[in-house]
Protein backbone atom coordinates (compact mmCIF):
# COMPACT_ATOMS: atom_id res chain seq x y z
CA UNK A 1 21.36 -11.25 -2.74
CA UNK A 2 22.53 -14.82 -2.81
CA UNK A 3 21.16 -17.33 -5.39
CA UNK A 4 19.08 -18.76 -2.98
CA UNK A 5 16.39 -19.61 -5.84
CA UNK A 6 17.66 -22.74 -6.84
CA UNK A 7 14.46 -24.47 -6.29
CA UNK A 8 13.40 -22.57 -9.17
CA UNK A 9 16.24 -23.65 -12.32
CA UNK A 10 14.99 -22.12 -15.02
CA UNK A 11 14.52 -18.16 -15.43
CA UNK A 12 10.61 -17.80 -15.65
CA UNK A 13 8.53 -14.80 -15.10
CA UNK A 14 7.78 -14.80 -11.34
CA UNK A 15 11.81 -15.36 -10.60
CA UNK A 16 12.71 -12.23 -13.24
CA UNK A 17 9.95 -10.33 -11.16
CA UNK A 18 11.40 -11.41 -7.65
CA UNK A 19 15.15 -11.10 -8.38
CA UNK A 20 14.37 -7.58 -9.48
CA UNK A 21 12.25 -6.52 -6.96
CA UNK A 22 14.92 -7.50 -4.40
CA UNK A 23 17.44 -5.73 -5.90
CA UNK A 24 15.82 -2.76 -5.89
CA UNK A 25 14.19 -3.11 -2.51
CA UNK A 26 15.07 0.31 0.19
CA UNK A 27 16.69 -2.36 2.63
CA UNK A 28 19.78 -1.68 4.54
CA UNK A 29 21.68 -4.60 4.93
CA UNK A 30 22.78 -7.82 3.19
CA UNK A 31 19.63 -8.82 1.67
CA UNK A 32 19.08 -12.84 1.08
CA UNK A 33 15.50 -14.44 -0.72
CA UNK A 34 14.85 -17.83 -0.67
CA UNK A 35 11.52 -19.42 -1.95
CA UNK A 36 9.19 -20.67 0.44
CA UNK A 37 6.99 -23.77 0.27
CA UNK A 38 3.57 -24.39 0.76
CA UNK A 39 3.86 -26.06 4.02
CA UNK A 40 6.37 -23.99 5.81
CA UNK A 41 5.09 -21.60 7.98
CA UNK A 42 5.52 -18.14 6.45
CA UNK A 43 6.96 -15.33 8.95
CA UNK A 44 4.61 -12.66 10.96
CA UNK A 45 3.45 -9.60 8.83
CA UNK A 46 1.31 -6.45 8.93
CA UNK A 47 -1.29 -5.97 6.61
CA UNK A 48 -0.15 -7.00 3.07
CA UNK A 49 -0.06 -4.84 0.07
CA UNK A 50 -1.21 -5.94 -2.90
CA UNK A 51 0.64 -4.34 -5.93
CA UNK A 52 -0.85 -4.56 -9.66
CA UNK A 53 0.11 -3.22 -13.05
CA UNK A 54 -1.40 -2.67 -16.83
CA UNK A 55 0.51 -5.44 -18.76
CA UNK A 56 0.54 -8.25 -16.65
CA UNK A 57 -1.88 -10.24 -15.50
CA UNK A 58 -0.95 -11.00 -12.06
CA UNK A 59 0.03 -9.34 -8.59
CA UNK A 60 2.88 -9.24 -6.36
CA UNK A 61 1.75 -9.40 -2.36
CA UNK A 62 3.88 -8.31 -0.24
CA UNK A 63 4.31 -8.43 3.97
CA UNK A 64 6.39 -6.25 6.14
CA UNK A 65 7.58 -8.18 9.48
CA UNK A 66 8.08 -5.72 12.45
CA UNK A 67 11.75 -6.66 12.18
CA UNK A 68 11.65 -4.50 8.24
CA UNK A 69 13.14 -1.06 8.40
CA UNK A 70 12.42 1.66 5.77
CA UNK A 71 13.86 4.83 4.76
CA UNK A 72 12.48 7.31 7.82
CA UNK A 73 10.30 9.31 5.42
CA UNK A 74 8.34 7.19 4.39
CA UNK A 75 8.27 4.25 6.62
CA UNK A 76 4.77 5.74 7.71
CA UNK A 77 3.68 4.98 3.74
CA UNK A 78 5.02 1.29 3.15
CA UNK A 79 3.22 1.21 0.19
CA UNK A 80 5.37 4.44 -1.57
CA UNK A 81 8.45 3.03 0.03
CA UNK A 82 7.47 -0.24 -1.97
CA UNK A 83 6.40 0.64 -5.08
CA UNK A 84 9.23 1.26 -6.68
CA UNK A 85 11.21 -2.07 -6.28
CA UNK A 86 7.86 -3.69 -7.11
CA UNK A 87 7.39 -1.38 -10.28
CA UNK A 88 10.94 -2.79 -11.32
CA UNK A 89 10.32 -5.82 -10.93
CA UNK A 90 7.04 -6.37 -12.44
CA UNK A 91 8.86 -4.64 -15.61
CA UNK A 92 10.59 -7.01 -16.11
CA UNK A 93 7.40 -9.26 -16.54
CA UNK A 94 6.00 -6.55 -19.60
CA UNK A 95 4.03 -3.98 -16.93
CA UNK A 96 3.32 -1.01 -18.44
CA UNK A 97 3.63 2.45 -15.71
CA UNK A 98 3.59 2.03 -12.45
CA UNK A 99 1.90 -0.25 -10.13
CA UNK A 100 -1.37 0.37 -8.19
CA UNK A 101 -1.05 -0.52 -4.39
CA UNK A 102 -4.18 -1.22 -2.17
CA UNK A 103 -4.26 -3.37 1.27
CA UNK A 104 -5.39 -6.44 0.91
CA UNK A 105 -9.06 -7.42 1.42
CA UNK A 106 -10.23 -7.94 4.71
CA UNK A 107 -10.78 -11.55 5.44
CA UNK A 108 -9.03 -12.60 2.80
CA UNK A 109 -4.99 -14.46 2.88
CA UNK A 110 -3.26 -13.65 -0.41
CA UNK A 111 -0.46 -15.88 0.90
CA UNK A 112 -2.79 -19.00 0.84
CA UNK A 113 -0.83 -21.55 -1.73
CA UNK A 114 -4.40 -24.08 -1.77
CA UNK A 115 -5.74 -22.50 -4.63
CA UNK A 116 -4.81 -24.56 -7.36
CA UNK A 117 -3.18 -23.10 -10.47
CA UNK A 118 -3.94 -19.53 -9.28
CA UNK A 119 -1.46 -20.52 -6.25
CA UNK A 120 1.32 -17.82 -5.51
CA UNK A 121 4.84 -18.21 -5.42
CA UNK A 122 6.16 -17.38 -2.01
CA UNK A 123 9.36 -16.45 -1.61
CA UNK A 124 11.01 -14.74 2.32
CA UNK A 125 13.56 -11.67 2.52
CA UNK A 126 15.73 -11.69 5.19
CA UNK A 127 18.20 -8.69 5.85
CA UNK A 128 21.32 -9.25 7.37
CA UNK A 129 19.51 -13.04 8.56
CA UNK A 130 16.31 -11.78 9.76
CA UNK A 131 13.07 -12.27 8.16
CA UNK A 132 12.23 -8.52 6.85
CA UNK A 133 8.99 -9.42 4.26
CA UNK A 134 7.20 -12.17 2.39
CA UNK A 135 6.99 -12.26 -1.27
CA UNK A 136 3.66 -13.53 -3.13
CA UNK A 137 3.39 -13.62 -6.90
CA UNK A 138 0.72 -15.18 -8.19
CA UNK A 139 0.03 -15.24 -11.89
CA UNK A 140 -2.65 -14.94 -14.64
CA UNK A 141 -5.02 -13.55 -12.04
CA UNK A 142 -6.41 -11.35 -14.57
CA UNK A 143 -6.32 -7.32 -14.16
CA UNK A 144 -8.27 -5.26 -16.24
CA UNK A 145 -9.60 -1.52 -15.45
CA UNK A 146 -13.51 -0.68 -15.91
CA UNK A 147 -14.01 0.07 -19.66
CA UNK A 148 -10.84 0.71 -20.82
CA UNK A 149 -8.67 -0.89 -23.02
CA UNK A 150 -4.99 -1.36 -22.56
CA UNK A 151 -3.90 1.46 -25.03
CA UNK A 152 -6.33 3.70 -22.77
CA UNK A 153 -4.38 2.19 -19.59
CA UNK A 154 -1.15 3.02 -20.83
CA UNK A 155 -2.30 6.73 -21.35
CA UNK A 156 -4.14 7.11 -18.30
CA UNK A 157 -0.86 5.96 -16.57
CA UNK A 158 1.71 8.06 -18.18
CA UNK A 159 -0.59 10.85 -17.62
CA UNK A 160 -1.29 10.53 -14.02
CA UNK A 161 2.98 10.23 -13.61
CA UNK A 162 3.22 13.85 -14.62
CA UNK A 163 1.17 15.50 -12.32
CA UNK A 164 2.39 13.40 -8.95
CA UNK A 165 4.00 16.41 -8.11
CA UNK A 166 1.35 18.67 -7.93
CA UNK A 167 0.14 19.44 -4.59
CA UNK A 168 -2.78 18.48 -2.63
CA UNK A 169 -4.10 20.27 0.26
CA UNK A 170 -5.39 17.97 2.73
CA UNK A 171 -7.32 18.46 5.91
CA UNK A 172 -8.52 17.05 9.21
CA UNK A 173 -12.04 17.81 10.50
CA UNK A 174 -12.76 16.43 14.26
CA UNK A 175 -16.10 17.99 14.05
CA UNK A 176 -18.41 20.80 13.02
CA UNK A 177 -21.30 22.55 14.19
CA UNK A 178 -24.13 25.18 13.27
CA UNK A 179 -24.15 28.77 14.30
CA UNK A 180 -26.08 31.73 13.81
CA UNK A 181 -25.00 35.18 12.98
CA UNK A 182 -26.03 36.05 16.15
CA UNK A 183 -24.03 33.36 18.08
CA UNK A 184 -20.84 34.15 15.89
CA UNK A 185 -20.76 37.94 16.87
CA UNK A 186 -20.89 36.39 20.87
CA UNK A 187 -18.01 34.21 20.54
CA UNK A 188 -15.47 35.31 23.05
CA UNK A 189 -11.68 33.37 23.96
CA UNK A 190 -12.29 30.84 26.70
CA UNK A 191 -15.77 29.84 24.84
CA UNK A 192 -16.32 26.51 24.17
CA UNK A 193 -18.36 25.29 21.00
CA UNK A 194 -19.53 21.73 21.15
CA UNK A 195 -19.08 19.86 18.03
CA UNK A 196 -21.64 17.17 16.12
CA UNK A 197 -19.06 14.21 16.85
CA UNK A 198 -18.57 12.54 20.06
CA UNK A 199 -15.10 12.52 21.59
CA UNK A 200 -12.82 9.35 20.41
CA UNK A 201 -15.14 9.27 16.70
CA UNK A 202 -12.79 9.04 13.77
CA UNK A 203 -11.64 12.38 12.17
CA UNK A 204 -12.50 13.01 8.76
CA UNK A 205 -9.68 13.69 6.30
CA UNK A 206 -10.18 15.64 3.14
CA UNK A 207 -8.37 15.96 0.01
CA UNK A 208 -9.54 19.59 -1.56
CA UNK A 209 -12.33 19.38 0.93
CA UNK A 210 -12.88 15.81 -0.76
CA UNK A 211 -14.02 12.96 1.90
CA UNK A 212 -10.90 10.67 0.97
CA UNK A 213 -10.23 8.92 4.63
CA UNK A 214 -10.89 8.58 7.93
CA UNK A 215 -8.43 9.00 11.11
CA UNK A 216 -7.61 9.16 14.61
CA UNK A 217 -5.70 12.26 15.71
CA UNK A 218 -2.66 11.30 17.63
CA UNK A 219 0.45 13.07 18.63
CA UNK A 220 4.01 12.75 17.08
CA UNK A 221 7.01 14.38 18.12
CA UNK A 222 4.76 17.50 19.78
CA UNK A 223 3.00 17.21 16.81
CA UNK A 224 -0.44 16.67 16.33
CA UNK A 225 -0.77 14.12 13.62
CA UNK A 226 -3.70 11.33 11.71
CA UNK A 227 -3.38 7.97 11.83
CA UNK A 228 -5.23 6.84 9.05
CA UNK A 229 -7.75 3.60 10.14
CA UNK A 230 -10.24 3.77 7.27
CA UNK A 231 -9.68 4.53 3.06
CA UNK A 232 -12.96 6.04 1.23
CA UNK A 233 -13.57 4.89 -2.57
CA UNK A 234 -14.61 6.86 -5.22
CA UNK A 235 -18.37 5.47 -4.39
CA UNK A 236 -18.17 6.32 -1.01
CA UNK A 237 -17.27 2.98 0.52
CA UNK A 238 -15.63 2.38 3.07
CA UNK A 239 -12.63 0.28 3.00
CA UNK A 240 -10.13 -0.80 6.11
């Protein structure tokens, strides 16, 4: 990474966050940052993440270009490939555990730099000269979980690291339908049972028969496969 900061001299939070997050980022290539100003016009992304962590109040936003390549297994999961170049760098600014990661709101630009002192620091990554992601940190935007307090956080998050291992049966459901005993005994091969869900409707996807998304079923290599489109929150919202 070349020192291509110098518009920022002195070493303050959001460039200790930044140069470490670079350095750590799964990029193959020769990786240059440069900060980006207000007016200049920002390269092409998907969908920005928005990462957060216990500690420190503020979030790193960050946009993949279609020119960014990740590690094949899990360039289908930006967010995982992400998290933990972010997590190192927001370390550096006192986080505590890992970092949550959620898209950003619909509607909404987290690059936007009009926002007064709330206004992130944007900052491009190019590999090997092409633009490969945007960089937003914006600071003091406070973070705080639903009644808990920080020691509480810190627990909760060293406890949820041990058990990311486990596994987690999930599932796909295109449809279902009623039958009677009767009916059951009469199925036969070549029957056809018509579902409650009209053909093209999203799939459901369940974590331990959990609603957690919804999906369209596609194929992948011969594979059948669910592209997520929608996330589920713990009150039933949708979100996406």
């Amino acid at each position: 990474m070349t020192d291509s900061n110098a518009a920022l001299p002195r070493m303050d939070t959001v460039t200790k966050i930044v140069s470490a997050t670079v350095a750590a980022l799964p990029l193959a290539g020769r990786i240059e940052t440069r900060a980006v100003s207000a007016t200049e016009q920002l390269p092409a992304t998907g969908q920005p993440l928005v990462f957060r962590s216990v500690g420190w109040p503020g979030s790193v936003v960050v946009g993949l270009t279609a020119a960014a390549r990740l590690p094949d297994l899990v360039a289908d999961d930006p967010g995982a490939a992400l998290k933990p170049a972010i997590d190192s760098g927001l370390s550096t600014a006192g986080a505590v555990g890992p970092s949550s990661v959620e898209p950003a709101l619909a509607g909404t630009n987290p690059f936007a730099a009009s926002l007064g002192e709330s206004a992130p620091q944007l900052f491009a990554v190019t590999v090997d000269g092409v633009d490969a992601l945007v960089l937003a940190v914006r600071e003091g935007a406070s973070y705080e979980r639903p009644s808990r307090n920080t020691a509480v956080d810190e627990d909760f998050l060293r406890n949820v690291h041990r058990i990311r291992g486990v596994d987690m049966e999930l599932s796909v459901v295109i449809g279902r339908t009623t039958l009677t005993v009767a009916e059951l005994l009469r199925i036969k091969p070549g029957q056809v049972l018509e579902l409650d869900r009209a053909a093209g409707a999203p799939a459901d996807v369940l974590v331990n028969g959990r609603h957690l998304a919804s999906g369209e079923v596609v194929v992948q290599d011969l594979d059948f496969a669910v592209k997520i489109t929608a996330i589920r929150d713990e009150n039933a919202e949708v979100l996406g």
